[in-house]
PDB file of N, CA and C in Angstrom:
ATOM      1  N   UNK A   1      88.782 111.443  79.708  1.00  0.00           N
ATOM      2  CA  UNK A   1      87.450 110.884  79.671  1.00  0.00           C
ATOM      3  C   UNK A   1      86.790 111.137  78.316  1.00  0.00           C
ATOM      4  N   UNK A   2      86.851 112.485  77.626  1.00  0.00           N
ATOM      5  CA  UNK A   2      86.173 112.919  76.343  1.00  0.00           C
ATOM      6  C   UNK A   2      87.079 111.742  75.227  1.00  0.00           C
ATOM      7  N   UNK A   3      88.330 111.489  75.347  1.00  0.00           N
ATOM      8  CA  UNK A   3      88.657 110.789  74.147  1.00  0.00           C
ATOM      9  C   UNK A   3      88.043 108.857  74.600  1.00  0.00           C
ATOM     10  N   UNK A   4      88.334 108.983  75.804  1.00  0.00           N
ATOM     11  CA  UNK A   4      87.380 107.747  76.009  1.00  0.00           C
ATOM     12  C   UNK A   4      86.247 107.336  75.206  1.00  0.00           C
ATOM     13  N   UNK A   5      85.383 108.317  75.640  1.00  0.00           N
ATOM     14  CA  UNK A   5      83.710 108.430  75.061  1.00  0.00           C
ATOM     15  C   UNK A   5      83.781 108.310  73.301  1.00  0.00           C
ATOM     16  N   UNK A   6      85.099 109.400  73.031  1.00  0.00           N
ATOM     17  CA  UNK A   6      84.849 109.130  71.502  1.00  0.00           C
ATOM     18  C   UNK A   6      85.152 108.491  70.686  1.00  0.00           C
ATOM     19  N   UNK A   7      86.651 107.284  71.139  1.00  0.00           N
ATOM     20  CA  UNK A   7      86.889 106.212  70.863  1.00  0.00           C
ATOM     21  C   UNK A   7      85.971 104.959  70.774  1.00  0.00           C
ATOM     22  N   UNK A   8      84.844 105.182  72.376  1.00  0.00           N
ATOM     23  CA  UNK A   8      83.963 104.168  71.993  1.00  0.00           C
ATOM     24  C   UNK A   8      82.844 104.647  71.664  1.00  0.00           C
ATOM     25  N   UNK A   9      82.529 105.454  71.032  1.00  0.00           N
ATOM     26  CA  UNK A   9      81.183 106.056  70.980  1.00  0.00           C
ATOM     27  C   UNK A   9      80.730 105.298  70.116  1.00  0.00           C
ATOM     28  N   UNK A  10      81.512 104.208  68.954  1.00  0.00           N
ATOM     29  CA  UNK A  10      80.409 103.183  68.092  1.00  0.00           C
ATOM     30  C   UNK A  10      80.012 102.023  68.722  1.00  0.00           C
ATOM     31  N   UNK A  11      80.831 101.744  70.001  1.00  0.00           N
ATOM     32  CA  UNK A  11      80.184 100.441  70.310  1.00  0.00           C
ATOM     33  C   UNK A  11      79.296 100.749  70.958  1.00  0.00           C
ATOM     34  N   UNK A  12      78.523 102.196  71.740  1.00  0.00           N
ATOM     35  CA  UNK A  12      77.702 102.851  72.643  1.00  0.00           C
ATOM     36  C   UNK A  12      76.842 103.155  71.814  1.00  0.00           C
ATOM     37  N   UNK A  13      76.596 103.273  70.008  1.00  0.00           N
ATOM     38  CA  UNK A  13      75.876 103.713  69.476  1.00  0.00           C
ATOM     39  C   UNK A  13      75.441 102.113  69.306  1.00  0.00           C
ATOM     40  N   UNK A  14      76.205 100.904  68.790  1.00  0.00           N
ATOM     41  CA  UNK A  14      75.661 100.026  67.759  1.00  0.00           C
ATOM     42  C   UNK A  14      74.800  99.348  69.200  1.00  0.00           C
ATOM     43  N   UNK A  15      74.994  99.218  70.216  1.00  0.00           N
ATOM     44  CA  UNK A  15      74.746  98.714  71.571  1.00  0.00           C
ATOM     45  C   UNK A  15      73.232  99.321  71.619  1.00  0.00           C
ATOM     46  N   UNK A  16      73.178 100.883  71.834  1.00  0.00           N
ATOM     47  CA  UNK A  16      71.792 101.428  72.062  1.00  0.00           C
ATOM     48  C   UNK A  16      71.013 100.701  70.917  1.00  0.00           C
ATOM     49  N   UNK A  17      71.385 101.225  69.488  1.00  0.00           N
ATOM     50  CA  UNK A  17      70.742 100.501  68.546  1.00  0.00           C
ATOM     51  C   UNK A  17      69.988  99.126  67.990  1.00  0.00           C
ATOM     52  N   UNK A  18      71.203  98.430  68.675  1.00  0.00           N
ATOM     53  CA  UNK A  18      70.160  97.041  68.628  1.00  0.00           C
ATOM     54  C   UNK A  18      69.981  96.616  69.843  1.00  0.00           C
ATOM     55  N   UNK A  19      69.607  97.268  71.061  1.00  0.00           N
ATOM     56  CA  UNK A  19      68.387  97.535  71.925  1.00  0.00           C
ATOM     57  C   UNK A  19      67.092  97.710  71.408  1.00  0.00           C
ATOM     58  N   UNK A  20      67.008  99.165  70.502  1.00  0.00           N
ATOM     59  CA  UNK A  20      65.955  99.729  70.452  1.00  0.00           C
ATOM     60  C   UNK A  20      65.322  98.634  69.350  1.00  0.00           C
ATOM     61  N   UNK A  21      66.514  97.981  67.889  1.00  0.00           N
ATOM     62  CA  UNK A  21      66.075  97.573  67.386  1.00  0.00           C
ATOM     63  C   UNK A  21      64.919  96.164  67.625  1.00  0.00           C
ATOM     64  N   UNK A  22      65.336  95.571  68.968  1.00  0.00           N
ATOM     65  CA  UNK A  22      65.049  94.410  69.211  1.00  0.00           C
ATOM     66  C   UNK A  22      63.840  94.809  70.034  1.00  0.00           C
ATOM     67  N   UNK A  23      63.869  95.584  70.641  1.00  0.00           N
ATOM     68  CA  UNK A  23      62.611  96.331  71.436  1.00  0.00           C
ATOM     69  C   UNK A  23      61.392  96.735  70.268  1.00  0.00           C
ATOM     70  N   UNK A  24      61.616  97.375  69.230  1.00  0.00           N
ATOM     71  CA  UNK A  24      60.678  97.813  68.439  1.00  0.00           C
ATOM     72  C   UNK A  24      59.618  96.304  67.412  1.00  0.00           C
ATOM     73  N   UNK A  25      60.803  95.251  67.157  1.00  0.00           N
ATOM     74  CA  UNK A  25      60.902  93.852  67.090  1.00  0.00           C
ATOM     75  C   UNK A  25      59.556  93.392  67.943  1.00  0.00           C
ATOM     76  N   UNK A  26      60.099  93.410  69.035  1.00  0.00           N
ATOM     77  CA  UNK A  26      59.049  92.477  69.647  1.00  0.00           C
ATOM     78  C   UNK A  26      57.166  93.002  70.207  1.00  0.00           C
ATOM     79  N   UNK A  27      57.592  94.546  69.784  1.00  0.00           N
ATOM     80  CA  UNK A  27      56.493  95.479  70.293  1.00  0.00           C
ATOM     81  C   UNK A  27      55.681  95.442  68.792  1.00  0.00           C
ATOM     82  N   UNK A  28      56.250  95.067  67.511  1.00  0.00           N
ATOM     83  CA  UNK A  28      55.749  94.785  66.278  1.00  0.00           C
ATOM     84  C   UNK A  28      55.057  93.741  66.355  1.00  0.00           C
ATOM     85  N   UNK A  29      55.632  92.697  66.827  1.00  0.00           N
ATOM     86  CA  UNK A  29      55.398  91.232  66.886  1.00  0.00           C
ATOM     87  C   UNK A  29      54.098  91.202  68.295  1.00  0.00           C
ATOM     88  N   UNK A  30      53.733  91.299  68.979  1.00  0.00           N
ATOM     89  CA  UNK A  30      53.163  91.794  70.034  1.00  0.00           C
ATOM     90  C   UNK A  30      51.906  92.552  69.593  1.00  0.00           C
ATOM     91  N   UNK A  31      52.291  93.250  68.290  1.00  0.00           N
ATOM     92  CA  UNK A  31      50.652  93.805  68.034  1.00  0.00           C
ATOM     93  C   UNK A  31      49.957  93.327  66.724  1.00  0.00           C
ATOM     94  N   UNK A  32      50.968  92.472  65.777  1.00  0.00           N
ATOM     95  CA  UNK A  32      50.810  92.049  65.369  1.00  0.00           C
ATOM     96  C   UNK A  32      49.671  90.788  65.333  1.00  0.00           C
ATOM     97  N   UNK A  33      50.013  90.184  66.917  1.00  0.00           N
ATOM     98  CA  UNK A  33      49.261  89.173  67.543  1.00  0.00           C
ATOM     99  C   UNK A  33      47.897  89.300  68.205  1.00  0.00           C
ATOM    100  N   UNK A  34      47.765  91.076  68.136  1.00  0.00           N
ATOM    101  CA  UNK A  34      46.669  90.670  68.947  1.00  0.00           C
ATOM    102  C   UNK A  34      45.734  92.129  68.053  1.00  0.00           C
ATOM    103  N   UNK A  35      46.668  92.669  66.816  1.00  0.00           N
ATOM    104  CA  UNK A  35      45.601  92.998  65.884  1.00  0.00           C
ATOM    105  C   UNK A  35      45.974  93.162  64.858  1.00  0.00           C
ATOM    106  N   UNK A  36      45.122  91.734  64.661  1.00  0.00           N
ATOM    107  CA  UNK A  36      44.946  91.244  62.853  1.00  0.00           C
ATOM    108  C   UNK A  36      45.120  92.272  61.716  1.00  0.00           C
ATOM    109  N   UNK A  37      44.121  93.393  61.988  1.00  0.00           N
ATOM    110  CA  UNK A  37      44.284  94.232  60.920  1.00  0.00           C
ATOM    111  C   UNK A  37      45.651  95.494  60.555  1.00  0.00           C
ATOM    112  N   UNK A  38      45.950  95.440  62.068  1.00  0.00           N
ATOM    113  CA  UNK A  38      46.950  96.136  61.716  1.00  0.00           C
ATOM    114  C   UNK A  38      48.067  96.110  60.534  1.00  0.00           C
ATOM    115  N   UNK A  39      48.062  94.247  60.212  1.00  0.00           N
ATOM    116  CA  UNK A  39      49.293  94.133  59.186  1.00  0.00           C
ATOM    117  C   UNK A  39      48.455  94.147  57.919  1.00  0.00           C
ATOM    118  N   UNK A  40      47.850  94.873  57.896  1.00  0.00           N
ATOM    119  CA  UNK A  40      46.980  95.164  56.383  1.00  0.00           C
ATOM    120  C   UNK A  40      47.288  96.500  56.431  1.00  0.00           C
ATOM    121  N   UNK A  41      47.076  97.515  57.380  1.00  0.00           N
ATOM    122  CA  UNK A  41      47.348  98.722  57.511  1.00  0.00           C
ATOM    123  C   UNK A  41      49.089  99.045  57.003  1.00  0.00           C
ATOM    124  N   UNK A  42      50.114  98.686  58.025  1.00  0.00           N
ATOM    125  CA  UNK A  42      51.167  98.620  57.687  1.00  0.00           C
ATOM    126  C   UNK A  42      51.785  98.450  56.164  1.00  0.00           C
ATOM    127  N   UNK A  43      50.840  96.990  55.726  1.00  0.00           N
ATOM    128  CA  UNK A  43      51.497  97.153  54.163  1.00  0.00           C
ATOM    129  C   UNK A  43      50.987  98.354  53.652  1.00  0.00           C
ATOM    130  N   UNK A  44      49.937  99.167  53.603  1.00  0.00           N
ATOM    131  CA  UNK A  44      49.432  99.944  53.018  1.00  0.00           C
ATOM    132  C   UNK A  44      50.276 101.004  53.570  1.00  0.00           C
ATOM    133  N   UNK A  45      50.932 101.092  54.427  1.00  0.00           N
ATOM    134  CA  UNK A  45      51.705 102.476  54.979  1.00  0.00           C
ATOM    135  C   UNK A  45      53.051 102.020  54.505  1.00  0.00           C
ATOM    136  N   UNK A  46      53.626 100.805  54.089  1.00  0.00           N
ATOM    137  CA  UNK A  46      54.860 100.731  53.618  1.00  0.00           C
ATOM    138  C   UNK A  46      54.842 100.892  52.373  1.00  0.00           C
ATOM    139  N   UNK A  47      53.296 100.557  51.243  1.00  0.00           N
ATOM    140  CA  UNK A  47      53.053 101.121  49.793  1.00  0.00           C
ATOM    141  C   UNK A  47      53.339 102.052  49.672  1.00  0.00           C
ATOM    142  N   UNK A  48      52.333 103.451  50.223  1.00  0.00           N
ATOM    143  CA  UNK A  48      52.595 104.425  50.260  1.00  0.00           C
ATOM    144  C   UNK A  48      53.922 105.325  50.800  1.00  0.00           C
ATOM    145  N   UNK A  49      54.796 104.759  51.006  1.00  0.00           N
ATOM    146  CA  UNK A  49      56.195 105.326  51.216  1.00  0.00           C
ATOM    147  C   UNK A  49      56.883 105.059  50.255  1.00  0.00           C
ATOM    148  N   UNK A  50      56.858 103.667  49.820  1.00  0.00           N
ATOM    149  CA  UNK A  50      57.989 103.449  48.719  1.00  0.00           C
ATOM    150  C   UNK A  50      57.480 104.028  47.780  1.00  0.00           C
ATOM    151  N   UNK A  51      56.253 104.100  47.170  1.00  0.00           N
ATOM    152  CA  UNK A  51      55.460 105.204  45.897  1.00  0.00           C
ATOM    153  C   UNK A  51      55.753 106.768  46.246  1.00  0.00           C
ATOM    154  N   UNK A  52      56.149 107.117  47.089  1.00  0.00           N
ATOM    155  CA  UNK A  52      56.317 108.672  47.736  1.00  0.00           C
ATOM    156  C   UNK A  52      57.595 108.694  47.667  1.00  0.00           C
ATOM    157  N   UNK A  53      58.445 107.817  47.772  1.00  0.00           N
ATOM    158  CA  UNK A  53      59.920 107.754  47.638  1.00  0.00           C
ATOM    159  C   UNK A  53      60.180 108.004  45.807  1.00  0.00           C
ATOM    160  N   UNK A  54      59.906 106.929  45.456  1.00  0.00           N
ATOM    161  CA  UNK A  54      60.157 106.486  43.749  1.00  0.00           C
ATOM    162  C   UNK A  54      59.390 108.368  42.927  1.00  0.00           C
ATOM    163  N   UNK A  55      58.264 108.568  43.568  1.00  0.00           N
ATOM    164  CA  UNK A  55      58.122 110.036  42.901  1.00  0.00           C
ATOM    165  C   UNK A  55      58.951 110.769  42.818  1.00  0.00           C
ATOM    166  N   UNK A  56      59.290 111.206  44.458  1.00  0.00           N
ATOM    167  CA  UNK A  56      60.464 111.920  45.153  1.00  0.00           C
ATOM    168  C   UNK A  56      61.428 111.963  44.251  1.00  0.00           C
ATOM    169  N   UNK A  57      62.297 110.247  43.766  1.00  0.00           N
ATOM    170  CA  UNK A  57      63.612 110.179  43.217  1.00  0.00           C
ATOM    171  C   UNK A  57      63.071 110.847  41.518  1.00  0.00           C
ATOM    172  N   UNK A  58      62.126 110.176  41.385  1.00  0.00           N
ATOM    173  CA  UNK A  58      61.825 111.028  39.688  1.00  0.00           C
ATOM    174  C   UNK A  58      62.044 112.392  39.689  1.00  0.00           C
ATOM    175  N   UNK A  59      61.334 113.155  40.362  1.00  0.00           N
ATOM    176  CA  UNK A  59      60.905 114.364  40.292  1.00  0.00           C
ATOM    177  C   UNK A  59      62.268 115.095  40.457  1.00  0.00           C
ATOM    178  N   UNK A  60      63.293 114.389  41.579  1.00  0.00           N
ATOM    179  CA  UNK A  60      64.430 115.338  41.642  1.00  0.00           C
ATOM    180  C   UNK A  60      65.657 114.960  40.540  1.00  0.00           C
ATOM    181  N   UNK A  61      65.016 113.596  39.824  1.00  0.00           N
ATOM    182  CA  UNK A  61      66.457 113.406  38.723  1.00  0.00           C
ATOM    183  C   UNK A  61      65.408 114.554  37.540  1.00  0.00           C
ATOM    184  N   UNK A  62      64.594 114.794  37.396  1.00  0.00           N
ATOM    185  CA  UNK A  62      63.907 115.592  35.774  1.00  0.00           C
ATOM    186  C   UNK A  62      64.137 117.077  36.317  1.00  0.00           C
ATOM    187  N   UNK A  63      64.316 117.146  37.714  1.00  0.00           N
ATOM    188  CA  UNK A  63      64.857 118.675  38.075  1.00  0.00           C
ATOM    189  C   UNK A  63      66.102 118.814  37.962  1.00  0.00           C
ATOM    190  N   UNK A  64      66.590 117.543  38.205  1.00  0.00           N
ATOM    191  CA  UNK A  64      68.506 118.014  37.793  1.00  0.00           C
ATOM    192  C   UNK A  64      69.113 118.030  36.465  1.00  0.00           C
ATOM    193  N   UNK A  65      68.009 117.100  35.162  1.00  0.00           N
ATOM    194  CA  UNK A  65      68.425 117.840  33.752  1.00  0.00           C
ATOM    195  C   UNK A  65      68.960 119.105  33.640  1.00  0.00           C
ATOM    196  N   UNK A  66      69.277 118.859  32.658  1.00  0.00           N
ATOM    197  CA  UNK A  66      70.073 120.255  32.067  1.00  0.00           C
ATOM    198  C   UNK A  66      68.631 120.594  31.198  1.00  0.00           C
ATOM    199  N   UNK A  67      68.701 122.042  30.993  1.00  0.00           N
ATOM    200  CA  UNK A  67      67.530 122.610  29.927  1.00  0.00           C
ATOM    201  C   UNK A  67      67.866 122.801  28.730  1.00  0.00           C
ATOM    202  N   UNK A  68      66.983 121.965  27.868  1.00  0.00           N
ATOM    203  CA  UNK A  68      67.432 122.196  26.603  1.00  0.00           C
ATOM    204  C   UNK A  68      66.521 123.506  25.705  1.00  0.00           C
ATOM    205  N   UNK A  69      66.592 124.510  26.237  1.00  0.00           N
ATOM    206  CA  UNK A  69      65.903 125.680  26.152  1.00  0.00           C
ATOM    207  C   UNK A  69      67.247 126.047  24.906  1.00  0.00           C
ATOM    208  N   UNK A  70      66.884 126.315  23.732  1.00  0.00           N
ATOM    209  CA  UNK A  70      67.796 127.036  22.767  1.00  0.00           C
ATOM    210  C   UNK A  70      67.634 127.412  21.177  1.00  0.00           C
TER     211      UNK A  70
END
């Protein structure tokens, strides 16, 4: 039974997954419709991630220089 499960455990993962994906889909779409402002909010919460990301990646490539201390 355990090698069962772990043989198919990707079609049990990709299966749950685009469940949830299609569920989250239509619960977007759904509030989307019935508040306007929300998709003003959202872009502003997807700005602020990708600007929090792009810092993130700066900050950890100028920490992984080498020091030119010499």
């Amino acid at each position: 039974m355990i090698h069962f499960l772990q043989r198919n455990m990707a079609f049990f993962l990709a299966s749950i997954m685009t469940a949830v994906a299609i569920t989250l889909y239509n619960l977007g779409c759904l509030l989307l419709r019935h508040h306007h402002t929300m998709l003003h909010d959202l872009h502003h919460a997807a700005g602020a991630i990708v600007l929090l990301a792009g810092f993130y990646t700066m900050i950890r490539y100028m920490q992984s220089l080498p020091d030119d201390e010499g």
